[in-house]
C-alpha atoms as a PDB file:
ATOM      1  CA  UNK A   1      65.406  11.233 -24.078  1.00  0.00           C
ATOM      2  CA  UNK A   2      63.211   8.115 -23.245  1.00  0.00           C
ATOM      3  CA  UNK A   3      65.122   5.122 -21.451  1.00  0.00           C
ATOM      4  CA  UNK A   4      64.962   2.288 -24.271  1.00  0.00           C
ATOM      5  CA  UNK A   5      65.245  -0.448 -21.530  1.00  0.00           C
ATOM      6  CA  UNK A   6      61.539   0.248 -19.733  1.00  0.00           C
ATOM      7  CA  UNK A   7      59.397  -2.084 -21.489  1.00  0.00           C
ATOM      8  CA  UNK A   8      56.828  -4.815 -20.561  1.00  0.00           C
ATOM      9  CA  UNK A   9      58.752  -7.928 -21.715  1.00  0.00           C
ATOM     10  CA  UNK A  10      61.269  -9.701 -19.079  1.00  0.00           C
ATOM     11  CA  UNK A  11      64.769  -8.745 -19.386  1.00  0.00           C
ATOM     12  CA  UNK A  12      67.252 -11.778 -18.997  1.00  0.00           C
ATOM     13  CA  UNK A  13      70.706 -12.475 -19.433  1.00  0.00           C
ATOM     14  CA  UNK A  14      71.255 -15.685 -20.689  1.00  0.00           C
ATOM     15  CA  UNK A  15      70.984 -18.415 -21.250  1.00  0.00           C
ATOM     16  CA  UNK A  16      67.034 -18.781 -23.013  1.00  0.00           C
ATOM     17  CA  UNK A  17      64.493 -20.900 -22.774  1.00  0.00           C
ATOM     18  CA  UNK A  18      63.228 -22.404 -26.268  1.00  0.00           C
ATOM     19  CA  UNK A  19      60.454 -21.470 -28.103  1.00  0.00           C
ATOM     20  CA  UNK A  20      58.034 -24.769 -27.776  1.00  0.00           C
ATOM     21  CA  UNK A  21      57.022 -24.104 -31.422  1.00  0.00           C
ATOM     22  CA  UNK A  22      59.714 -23.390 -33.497  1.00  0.00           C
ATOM     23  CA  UNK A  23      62.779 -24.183 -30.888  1.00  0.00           C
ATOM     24  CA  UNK A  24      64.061 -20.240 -31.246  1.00  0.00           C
ATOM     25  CA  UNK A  25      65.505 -18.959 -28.316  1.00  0.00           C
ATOM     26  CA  UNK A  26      62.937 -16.449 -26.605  1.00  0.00           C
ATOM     27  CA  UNK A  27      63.468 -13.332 -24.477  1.00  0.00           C
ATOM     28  CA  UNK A  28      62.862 -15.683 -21.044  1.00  0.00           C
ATOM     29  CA  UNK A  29      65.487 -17.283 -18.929  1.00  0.00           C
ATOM     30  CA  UNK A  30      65.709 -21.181 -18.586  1.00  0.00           C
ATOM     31  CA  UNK A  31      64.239 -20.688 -15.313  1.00  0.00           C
ATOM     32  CA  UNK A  32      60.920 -19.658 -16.739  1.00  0.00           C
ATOM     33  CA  UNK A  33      57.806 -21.498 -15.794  1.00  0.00           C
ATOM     34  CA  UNK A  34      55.159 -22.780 -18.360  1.00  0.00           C
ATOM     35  CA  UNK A  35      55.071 -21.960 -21.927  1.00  0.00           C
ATOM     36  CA  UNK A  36      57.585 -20.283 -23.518  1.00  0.00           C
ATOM     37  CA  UNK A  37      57.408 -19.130 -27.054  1.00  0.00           C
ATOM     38  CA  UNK A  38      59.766 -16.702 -28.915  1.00  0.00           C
ATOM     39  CA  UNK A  39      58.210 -13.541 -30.045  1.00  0.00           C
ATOM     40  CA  UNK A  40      57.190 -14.541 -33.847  1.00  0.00           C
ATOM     41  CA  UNK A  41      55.458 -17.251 -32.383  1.00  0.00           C
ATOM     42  CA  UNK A  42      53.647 -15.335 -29.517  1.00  0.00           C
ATOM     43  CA  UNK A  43      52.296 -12.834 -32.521  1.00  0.00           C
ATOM     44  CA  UNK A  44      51.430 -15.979 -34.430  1.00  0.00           C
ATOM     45  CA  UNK A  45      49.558 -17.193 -31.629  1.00  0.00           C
ATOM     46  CA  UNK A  46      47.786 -13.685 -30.142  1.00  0.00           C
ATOM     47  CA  UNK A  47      46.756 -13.467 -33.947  1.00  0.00           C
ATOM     48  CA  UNK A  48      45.597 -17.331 -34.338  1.00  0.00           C
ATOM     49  CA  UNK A  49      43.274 -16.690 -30.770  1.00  0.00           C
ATOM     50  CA  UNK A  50      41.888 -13.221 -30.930  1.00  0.00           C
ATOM     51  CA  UNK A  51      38.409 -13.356 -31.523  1.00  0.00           C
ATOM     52  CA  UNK A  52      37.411 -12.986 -35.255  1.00  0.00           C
ATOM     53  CA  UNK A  53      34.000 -11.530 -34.788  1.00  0.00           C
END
């Protein structure tokens, strides 16, 4: 069985930072440094960057 809880993304328990987009809460703490964004908005984002050619 695999162990659901090894993944790349931090692991928090509350409270959240905000998303500085949409104001969501994201998977980061409040302590967080820099840019947080929640994970619609980090797609949007990757997506809105990533080179088109």
């Amino acid at each position: 069985m695999a162990d659901t809880n090894s993944s790349a993304k931090p692991t928090a328990e509350g409270p959240f930072a905000e998303c500085v987009l949409c104001r969501e809460p994201t998977e980061y703490p409040e302590t967080h440094k820099g840019v947080t964004l929640c994970p619609v908005c980090e797609w949007h984002e990757a997506q809105r960057t990533a080179c088109s050619g």
